[in-house]
Structure formats: C-alpha cells, structure tokens
N, C-alpha and C. Protein backbone atom coordinates (compact mmCIF):
# COMPACT_ATOMS: atom_id res chain seq x y z
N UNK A 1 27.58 -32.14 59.53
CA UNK A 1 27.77 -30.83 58.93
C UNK A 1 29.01 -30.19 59.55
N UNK A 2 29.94 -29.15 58.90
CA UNK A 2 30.74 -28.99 59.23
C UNK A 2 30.79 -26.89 58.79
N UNK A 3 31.48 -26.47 59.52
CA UNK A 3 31.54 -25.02 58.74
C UNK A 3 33.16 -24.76 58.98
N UNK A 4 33.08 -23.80 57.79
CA UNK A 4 34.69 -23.57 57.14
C UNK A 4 34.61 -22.29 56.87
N UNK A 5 35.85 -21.30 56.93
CA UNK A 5 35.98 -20.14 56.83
C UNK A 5 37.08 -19.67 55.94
N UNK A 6 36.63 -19.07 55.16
CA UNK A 6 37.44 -18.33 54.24
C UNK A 6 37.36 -16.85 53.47
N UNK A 7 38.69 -16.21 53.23
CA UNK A 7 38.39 -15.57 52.43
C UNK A 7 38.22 -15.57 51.14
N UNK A 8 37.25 -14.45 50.72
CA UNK A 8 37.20 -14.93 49.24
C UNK A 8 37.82 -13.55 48.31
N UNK A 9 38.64 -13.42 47.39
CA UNK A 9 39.01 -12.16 47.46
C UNK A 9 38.76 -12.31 45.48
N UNK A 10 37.88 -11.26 45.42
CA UNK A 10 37.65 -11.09 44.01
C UNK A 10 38.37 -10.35 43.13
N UNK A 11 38.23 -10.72 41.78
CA UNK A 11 39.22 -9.68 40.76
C UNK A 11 38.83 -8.97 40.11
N UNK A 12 39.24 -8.26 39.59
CA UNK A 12 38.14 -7.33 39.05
C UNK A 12 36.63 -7.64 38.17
N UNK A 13 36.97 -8.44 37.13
CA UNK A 13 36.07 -9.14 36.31
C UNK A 13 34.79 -9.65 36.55
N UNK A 14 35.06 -10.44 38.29
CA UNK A 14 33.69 -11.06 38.93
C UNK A 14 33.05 -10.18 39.84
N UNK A 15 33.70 -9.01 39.93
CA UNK A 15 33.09 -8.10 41.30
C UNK A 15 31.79 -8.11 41.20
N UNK A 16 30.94 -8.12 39.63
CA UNK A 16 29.77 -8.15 40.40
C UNK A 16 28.95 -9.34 39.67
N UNK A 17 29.86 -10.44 39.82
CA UNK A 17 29.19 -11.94 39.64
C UNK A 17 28.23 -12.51 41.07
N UNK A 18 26.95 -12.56 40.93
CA UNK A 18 26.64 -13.44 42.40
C UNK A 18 27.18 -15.02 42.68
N UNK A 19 28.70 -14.70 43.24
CA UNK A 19 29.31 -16.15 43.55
C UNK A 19 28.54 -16.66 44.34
N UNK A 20 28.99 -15.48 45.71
CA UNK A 20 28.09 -16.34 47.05
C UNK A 20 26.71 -16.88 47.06
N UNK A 21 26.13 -16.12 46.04
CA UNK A 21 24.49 -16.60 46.14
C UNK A 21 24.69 -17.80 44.95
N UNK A 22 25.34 -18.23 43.85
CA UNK A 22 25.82 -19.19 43.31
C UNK A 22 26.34 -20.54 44.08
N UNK A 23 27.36 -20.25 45.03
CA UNK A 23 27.54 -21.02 45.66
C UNK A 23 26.51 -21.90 46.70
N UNK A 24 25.97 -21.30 47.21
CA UNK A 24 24.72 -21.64 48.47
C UNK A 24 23.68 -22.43 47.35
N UNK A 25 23.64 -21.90 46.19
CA UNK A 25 22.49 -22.73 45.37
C UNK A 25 22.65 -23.89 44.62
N UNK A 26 24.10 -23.51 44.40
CA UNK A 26 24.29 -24.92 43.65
C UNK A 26 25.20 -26.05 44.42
N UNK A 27 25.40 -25.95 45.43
CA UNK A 27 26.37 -27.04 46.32
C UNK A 27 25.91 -27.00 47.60
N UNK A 28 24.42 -26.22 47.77
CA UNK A 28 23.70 -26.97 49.33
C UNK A 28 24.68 -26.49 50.38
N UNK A 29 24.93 -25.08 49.87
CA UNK A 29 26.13 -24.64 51.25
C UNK A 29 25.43 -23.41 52.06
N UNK A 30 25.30 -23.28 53.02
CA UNK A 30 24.85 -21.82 53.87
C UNK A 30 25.90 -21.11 53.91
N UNK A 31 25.73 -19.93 53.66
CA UNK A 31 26.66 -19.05 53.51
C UNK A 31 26.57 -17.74 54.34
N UNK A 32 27.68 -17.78 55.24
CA UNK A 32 27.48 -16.30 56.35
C UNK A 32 28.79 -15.70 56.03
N UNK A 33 28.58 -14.41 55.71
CA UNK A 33 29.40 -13.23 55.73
C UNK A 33 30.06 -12.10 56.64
N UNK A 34 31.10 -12.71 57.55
CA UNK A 34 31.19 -12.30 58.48
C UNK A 34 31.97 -10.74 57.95
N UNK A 35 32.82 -10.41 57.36
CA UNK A 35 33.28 -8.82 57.10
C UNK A 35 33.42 -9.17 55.42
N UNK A 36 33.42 -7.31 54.87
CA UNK A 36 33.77 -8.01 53.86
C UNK A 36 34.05 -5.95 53.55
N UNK A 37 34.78 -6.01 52.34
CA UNK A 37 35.34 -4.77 51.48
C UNK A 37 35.27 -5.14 50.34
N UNK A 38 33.83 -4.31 49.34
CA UNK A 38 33.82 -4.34 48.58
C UNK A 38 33.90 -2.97 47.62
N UNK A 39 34.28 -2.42 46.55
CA UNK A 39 34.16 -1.71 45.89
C UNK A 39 34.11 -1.98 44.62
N UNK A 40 34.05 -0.93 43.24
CA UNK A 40 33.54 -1.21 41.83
C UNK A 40 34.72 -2.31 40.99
N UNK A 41 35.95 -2.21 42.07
CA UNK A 41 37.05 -2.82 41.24
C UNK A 41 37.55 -4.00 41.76
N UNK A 42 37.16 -4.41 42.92
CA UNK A 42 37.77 -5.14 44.12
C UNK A 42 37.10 -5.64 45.15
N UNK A 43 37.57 -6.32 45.50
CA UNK A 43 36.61 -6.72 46.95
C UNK A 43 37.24 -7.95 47.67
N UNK A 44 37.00 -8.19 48.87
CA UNK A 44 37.01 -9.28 49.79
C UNK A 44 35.93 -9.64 50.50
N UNK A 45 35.51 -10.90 51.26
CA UNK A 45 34.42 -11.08 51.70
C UNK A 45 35.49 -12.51 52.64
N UNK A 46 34.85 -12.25 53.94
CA UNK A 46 35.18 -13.52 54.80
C UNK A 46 34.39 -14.14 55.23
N UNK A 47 33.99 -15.38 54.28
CA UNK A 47 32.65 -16.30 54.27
C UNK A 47 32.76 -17.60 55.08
N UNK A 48 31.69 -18.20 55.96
CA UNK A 48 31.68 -18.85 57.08
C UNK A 48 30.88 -19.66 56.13
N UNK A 49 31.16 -20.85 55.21
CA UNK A 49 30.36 -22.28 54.83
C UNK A 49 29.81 -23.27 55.49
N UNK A 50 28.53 -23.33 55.82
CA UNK A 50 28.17 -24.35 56.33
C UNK A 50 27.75 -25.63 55.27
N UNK A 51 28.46 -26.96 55.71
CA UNK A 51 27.52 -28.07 54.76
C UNK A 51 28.03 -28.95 55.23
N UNK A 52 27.88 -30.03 53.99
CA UNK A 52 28.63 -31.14 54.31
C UNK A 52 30.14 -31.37 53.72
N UNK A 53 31.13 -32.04 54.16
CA UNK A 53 32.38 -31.72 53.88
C UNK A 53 32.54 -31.53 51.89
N UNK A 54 31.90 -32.57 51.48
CA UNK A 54 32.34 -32.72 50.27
C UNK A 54 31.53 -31.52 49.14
N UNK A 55 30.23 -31.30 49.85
CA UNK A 55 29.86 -29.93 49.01
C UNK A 55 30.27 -28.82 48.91
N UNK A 56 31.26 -28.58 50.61
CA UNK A 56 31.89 -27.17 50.57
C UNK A 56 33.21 -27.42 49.22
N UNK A 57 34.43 -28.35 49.57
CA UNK A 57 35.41 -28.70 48.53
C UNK A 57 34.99 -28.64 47.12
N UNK A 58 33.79 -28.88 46.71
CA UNK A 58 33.31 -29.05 45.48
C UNK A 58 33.00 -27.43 45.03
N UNK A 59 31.79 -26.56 46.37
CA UNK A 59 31.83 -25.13 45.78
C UNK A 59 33.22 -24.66 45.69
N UNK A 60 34.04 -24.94 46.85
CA UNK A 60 35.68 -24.05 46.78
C UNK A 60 36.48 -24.10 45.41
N UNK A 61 35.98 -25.93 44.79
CA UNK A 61 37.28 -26.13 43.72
C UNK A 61 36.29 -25.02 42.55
N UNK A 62 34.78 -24.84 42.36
CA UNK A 62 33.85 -24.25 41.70
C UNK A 62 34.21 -22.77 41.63
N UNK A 63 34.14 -22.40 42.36
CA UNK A 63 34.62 -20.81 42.54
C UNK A 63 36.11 -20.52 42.62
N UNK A 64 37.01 -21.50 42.71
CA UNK A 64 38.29 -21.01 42.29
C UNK A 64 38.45 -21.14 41.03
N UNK A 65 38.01 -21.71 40.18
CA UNK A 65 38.23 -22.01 38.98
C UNK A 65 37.26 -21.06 38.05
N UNK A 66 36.53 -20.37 38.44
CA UNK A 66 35.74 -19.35 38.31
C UNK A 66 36.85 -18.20 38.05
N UNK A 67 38.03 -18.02 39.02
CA UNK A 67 38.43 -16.61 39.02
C UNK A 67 38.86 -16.41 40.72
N UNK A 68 38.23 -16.56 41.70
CA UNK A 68 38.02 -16.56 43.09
C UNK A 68 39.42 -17.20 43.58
N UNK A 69 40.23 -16.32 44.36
CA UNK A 69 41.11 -16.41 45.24
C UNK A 69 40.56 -16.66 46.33
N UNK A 70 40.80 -17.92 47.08
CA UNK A 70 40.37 -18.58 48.04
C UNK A 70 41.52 -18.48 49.24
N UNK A 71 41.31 -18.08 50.69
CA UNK A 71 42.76 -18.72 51.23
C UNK A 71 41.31 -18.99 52.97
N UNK A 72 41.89 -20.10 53.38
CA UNK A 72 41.53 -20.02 54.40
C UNK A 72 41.50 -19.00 55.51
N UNK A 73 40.70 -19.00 56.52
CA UNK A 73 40.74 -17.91 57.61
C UNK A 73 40.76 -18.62 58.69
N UNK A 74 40.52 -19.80 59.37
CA UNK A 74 40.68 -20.23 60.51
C UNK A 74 39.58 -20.46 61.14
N UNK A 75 39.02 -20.80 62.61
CA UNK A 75 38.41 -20.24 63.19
C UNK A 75 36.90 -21.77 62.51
N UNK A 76 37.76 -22.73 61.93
CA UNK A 76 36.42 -23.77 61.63
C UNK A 76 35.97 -24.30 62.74
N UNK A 77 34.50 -24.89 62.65
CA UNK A 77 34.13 -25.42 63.84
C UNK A 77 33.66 -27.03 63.13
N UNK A 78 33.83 -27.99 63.77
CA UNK A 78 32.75 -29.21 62.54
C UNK A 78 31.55 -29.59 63.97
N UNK A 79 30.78 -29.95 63.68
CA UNK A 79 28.94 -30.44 63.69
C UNK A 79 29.24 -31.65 63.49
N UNK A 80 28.47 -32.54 64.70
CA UNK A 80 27.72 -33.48 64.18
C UNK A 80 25.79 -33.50 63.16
C-alpha cells in the first residue's frame, strides 16, 4: 500500500459532485482530507490516498477526466 497526496481543485460545475466519496468507492482508495476551501462556486481539498499503486492512478486518471484539476502536493509516504 502506498499513500499519495494531492490537491484536488474543483470547478464550478462539480462543486457539489461527491468525487471523494466516489473515489474511495469505486477504486478501493482511503481517502483523508487534510485542508480544504470550499465554497458554492469553488473549492480545493488536499487529499492524502491511501491504496494500492494502480487503484490510486486509475481514481486520479477517473476524476481528472471528470472535470478535477489534480496537481500533486508532496509529502507521499509508500507501505509495505
């Protein structure tokens, strides 16, 4: 298992899509929310993925293609 950090920065359209709870359900990812700014038009969220390598890449390519501006944040750790 490995965890990965990113931001996720929404556009207006998905602000109030449940990605993150989308994501965690359909690609077996844990999902921690370390800060986040949201409002009715906008938002950011800096999400800590836990999984296995190829389910996180699979939610990331999932939710960018959704709409979801993705950029890394740093700060990964990987698990055996």
């Amino acid at each position: 298992m490995v965890k990965r950090r990113y931001i996720f920065t929404y556009p207006p359209e998905l602000i109030r899509e449940p990605i993150i709870h989308n994501l965690g359900e359909q690609f077996n990812i844990i999902t921690n929310i370390h800060s986040a700014d949201i409002s009715e038009d906008r938002g950011w969220v800096v999400l800590e993925l836990e999984g296995e390598e190829k389910d996180i890449e699979e939610g990331i390519i999932w939710a960018n293609s959704r709409g979801m501006r993705i950029d890394p944040a740093g700060d990964d750790t990987d698990e055996d």
